[in-house]
N, C-alpha and C. Protein backbone atom coordinates (compact mmCIF):
# COMPACT_ATOMS: atom_id res chain seq x y z
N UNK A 1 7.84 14.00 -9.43
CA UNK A 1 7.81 14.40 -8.05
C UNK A 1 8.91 13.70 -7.25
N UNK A 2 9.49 12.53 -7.53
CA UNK A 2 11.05 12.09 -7.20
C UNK A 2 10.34 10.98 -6.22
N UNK A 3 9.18 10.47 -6.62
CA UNK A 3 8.97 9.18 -5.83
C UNK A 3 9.71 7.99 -6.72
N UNK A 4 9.90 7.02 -5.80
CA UNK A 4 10.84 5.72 -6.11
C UNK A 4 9.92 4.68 -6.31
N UNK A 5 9.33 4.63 -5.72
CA UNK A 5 8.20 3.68 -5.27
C UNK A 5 6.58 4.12 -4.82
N UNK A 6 5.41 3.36 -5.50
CA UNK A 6 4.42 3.85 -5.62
C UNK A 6 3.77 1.86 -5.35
N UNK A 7 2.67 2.06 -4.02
CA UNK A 7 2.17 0.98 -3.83
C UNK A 7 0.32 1.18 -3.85
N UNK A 8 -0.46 0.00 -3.98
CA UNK A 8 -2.10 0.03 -3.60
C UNK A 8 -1.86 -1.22 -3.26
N UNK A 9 -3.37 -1.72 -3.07
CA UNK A 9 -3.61 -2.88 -2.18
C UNK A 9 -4.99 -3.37 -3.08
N UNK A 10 -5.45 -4.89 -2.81
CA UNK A 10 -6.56 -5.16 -3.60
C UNK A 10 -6.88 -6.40 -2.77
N UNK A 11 -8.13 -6.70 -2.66
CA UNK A 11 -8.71 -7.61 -1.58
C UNK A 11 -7.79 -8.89 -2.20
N UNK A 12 -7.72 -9.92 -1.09
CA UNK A 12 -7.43 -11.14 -0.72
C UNK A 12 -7.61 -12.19 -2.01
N UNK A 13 -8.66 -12.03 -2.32
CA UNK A 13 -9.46 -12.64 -3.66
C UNK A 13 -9.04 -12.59 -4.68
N UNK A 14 -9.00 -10.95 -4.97
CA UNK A 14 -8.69 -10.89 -6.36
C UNK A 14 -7.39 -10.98 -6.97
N UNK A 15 -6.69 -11.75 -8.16
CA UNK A 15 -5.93 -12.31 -8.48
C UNK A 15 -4.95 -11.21 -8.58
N UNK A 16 -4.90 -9.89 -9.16
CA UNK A 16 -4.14 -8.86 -9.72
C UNK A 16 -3.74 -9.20 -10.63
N UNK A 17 -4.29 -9.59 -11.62
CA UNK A 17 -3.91 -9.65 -13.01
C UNK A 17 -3.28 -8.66 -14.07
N UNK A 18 -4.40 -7.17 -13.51
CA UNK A 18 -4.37 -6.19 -14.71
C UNK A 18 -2.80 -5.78 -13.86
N UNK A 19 -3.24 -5.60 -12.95
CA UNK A 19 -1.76 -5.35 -11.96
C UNK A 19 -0.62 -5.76 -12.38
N UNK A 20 -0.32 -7.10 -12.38
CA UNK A 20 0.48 -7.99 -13.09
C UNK A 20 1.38 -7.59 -14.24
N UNK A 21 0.35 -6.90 -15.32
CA UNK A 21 0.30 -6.94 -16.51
C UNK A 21 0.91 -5.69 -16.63
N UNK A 22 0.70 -4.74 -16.25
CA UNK A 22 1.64 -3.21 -16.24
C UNK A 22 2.50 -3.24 -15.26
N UNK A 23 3.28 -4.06 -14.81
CA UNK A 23 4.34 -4.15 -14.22
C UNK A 23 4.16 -3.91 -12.58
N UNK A 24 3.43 -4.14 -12.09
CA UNK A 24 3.16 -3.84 -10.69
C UNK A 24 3.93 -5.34 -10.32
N UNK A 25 4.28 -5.29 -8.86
CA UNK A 25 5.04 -6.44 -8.33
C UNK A 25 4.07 -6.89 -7.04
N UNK A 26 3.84 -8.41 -6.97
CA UNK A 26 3.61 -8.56 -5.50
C UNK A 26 4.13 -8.28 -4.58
N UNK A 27 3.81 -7.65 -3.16
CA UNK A 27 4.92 -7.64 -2.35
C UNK A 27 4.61 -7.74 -0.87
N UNK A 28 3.37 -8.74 -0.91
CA UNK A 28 3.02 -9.71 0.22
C UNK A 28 1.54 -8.92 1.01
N UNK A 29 1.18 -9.36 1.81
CA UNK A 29 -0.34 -9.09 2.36
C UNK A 29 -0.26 -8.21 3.48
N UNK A 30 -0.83 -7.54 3.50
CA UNK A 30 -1.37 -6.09 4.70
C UNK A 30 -1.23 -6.69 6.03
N UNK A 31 -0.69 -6.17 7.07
CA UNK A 31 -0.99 -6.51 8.40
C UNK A 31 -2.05 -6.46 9.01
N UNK A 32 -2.68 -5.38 8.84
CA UNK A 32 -3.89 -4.99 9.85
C UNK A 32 -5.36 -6.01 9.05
N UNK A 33 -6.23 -6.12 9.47
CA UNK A 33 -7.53 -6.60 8.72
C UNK A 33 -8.67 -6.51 9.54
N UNK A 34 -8.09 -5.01 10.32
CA UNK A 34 -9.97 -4.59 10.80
C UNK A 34 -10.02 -3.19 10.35
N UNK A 35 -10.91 -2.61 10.95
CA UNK A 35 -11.29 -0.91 10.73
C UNK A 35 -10.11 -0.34 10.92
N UNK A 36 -9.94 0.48 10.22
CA UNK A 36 -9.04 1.98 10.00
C UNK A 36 -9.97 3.13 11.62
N UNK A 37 -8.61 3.26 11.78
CA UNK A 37 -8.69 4.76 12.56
C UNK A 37 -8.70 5.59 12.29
N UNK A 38 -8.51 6.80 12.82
CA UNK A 38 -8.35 8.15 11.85
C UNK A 38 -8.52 9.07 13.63
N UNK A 39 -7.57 9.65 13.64
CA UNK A 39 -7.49 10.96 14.51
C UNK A 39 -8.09 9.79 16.06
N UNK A 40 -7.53 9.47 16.32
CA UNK A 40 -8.00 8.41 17.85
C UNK A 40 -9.07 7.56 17.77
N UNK A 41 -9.83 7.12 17.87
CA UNK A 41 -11.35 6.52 18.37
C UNK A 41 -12.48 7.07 17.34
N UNK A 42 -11.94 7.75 16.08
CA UNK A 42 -13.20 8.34 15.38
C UNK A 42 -12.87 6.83 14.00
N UNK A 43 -13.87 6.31 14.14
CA UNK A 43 -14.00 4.97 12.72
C UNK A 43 -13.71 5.63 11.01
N UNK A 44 -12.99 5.08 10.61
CA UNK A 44 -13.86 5.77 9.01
C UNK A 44 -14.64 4.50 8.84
N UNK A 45 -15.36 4.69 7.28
CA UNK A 45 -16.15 4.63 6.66
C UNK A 45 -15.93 2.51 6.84
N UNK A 46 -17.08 2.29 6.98
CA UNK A 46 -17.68 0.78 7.41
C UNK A 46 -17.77 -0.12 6.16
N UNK A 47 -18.27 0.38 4.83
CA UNK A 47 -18.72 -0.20 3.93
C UNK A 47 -17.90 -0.90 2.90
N UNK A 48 -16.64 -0.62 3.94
CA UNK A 48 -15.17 -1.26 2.61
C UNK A 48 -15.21 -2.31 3.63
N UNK A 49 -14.46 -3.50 2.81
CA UNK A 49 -13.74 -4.85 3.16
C UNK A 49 -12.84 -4.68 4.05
N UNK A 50 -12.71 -5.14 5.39
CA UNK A 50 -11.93 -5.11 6.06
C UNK A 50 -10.71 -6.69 6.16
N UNK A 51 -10.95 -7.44 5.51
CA UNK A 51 -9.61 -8.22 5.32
C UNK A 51 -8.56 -8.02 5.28
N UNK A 52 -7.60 -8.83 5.44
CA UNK A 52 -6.09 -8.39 4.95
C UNK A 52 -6.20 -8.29 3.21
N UNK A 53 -5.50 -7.45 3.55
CA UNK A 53 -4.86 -7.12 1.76
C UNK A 53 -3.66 -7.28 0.49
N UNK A 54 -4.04 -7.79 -0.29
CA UNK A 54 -2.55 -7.82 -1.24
C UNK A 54 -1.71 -6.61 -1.18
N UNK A 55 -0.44 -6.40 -1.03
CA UNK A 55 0.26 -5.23 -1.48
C UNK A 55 0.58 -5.21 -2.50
N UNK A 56 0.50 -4.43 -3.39
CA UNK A 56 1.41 -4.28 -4.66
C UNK A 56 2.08 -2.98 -4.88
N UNK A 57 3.66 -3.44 -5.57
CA UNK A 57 4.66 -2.41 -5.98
C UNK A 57 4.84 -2.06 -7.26
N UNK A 58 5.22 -0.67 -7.53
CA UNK A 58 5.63 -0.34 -8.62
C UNK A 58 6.38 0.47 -8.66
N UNK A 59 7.78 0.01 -8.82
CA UNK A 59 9.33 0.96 -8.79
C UNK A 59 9.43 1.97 -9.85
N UNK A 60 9.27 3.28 -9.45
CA UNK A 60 9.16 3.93 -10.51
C UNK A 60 11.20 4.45 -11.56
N UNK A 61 11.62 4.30 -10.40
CA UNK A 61 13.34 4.89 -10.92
C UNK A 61 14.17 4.05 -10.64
N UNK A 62 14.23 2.93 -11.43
CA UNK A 62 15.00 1.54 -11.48
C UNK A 62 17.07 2.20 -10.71
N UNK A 63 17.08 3.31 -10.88
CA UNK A 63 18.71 3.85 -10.54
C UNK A 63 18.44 3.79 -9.25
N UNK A 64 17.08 4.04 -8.17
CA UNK A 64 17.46 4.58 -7.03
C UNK A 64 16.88 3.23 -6.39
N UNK A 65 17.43 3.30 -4.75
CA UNK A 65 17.17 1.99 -4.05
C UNK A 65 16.21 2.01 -3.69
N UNK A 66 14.98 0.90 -3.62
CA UNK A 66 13.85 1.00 -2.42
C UNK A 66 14.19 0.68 -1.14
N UNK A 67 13.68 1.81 -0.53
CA UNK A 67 14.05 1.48 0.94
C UNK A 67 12.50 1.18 1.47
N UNK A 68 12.62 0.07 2.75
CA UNK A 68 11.50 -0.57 3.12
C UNK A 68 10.78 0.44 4.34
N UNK A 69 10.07 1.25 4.42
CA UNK A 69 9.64 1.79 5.44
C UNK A 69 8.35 1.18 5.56
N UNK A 70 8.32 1.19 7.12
CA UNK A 70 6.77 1.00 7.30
C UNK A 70 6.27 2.45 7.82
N UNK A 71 5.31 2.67 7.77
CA UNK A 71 4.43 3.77 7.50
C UNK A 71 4.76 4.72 8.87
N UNK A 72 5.32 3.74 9.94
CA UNK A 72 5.78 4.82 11.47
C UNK A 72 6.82 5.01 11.02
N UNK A 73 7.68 4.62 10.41
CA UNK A 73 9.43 4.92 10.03
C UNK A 73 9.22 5.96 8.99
N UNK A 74 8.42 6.26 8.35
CA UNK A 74 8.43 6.89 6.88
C UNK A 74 8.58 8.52 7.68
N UNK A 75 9.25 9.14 6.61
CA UNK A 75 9.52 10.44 6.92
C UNK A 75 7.81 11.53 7.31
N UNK A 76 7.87 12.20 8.00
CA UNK A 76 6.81 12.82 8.04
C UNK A 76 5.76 13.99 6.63
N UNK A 77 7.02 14.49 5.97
CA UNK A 77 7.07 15.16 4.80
C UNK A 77 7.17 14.65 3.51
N UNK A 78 6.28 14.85 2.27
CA UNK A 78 6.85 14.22 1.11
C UNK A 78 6.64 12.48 0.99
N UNK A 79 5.58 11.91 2.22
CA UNK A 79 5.53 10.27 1.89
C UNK A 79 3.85 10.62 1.53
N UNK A 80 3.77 9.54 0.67
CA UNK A 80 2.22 9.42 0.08
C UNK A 80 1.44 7.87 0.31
N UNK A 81 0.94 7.64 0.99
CA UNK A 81 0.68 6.23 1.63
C UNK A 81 -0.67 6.19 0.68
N UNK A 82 -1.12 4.67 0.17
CA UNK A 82 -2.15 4.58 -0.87
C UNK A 82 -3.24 3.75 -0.03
């Protein structure tokens, strides 16, 4: 599908080992660490961990550059946020 880069996140705690181990990269902790929004003032779902989060990377096409977007900079079309 011509993605470059493919990221998830995993609570604070947990080490990322298996992560580690198939080549995923650290690439530092989540900003936000309360509830998610969704469409203005409507909450999602309560029952997940709201901490900050590990990021982790995984460069999928070592030829092409990662470029750093944060999620307001990212193109509107064609970005897949995890």
């Amino acid at each position: 599908m011509g993605f470059v880069r493919i990221q998830t996140y995993t609570l604070s705690e947990e080490p990322g080992s298996s992560l580690r181990a198939s080549g995923w990269e650290f690439d530092g902790m989540s900003q936000n660490a309360g509830h998610w929004t969704h469409r203005g003032d409507k909450l999602r779902r309560r029952d997940q961990p709201i901490g900050r989060k590990k990021r982790w990377v995984k460069r999928l096409n070592r030829e092409s550059p990662i470029v750093d977007w944060t999620q307001e900079q990212a193109p509107q079309q064609g970005v897949l946020w995890a």
